[in-house]
Protein backbone atom coordinates (compact mmCIF):
# COMPACT_ATOMS: atom_id res chain seq x y z
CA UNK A 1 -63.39 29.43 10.20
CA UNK A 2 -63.88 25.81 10.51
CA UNK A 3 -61.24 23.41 12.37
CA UNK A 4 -59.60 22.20 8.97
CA UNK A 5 -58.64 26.00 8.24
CA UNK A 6 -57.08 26.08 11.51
CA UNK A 7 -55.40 23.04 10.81
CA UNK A 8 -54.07 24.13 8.07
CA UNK A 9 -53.33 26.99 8.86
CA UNK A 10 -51.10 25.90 11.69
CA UNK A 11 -49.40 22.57 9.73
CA UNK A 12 -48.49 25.51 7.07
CA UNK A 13 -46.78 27.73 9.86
CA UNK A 14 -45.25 24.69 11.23
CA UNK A 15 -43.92 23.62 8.40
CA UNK A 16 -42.27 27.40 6.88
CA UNK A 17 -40.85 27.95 10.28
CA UNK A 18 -39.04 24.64 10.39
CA UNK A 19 -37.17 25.45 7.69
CA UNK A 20 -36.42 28.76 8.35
CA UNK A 21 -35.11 27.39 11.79
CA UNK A 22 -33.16 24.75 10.18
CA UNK A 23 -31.83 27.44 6.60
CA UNK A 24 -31.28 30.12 9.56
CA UNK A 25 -29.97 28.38 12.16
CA UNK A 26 -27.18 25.65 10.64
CA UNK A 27 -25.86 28.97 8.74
CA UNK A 28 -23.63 30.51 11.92
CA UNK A 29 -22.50 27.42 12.63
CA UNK A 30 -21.37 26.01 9.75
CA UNK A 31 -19.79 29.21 8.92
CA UNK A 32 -18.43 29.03 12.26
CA UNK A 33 -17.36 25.28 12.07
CA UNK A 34 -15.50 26.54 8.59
CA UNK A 35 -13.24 29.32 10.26
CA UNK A 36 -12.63 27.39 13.41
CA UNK A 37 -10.76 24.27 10.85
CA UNK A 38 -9.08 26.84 8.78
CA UNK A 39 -7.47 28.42 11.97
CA UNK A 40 -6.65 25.44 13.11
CA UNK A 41 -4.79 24.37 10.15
CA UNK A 42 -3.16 27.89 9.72
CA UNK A 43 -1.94 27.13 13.47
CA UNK A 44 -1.43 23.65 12.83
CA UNK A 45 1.40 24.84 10.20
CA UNK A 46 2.93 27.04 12.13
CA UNK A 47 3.39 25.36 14.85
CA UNK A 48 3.76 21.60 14.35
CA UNK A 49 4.43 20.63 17.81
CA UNK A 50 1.98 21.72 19.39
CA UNK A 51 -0.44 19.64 17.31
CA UNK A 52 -2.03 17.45 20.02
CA UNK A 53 -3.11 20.92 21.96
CA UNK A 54 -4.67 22.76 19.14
CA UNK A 55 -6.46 19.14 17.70
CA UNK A 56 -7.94 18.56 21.42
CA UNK A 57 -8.83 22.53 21.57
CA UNK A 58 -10.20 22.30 17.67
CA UNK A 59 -12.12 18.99 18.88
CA UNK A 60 -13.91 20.80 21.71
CA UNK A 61 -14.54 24.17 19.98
CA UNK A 62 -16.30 21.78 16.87
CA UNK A 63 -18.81 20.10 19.79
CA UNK A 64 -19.45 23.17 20.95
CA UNK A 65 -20.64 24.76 17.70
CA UNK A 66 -22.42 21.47 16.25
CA UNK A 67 -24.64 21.90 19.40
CA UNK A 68 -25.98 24.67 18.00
CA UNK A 69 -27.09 23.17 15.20
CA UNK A 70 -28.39 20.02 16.71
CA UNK A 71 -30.42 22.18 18.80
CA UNK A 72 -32.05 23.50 15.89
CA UNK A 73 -32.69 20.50 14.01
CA UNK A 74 -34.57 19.60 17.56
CA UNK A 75 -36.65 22.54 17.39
CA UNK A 76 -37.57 21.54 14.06
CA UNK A 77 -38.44 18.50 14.63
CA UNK A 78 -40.62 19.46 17.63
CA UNK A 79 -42.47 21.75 15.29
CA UNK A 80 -43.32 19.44 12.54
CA UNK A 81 -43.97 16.24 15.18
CA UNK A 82 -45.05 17.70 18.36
CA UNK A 83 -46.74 20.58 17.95
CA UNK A 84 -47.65 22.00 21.13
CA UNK A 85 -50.25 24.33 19.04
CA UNK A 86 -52.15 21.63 17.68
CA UNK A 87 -54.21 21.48 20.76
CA UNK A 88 -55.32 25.07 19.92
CA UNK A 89 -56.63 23.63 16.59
CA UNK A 90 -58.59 20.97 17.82
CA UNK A 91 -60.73 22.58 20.81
């Protein structure tokens, strides 16, 4: 094969598996991000005073589970713009 096939090859593997990291992985925590607010309005109602605890907790929790998805989008992006496999391609 010559060393556009490979090229190609590897931009079209890049590419599919970027956005099957970014479909994939932004599902769990979105879905997690969505039951994580709805407890904490369901608690929230119950229990109005202790509003300032369960924000702060709800606050933290929400950072915690948005780093998963940042660290996704970062794999992504390393696929598509850093490629460590395009040195295979070119040799």
């Amino acid at each position: 094969m010559t060393l556009d096939t490979y090229t190609t090859i590897i931009a079209v593997a890049s590419i599919a598996t970027s956005g099957l990291t970014i479909g994939i992985g932004v599902l769990g925590p979105a879905i997690g991000e969505g039951r994580a607010v709805a407890t904490a309005l369901s608690s929230l109602a119950q229990q109005p005073d202790a509003s300032a605890t369960i924000t702060r907790t709800l606050f933290v929790g929400l950072a915690m589970i948005e780093s998963l998805s940042i660290y996704c989008f970062v794999v992504s992006m390393i696929l598509i713009f850093a490629n460590p496999f395009w040195n295979t391609a070119t040799v």
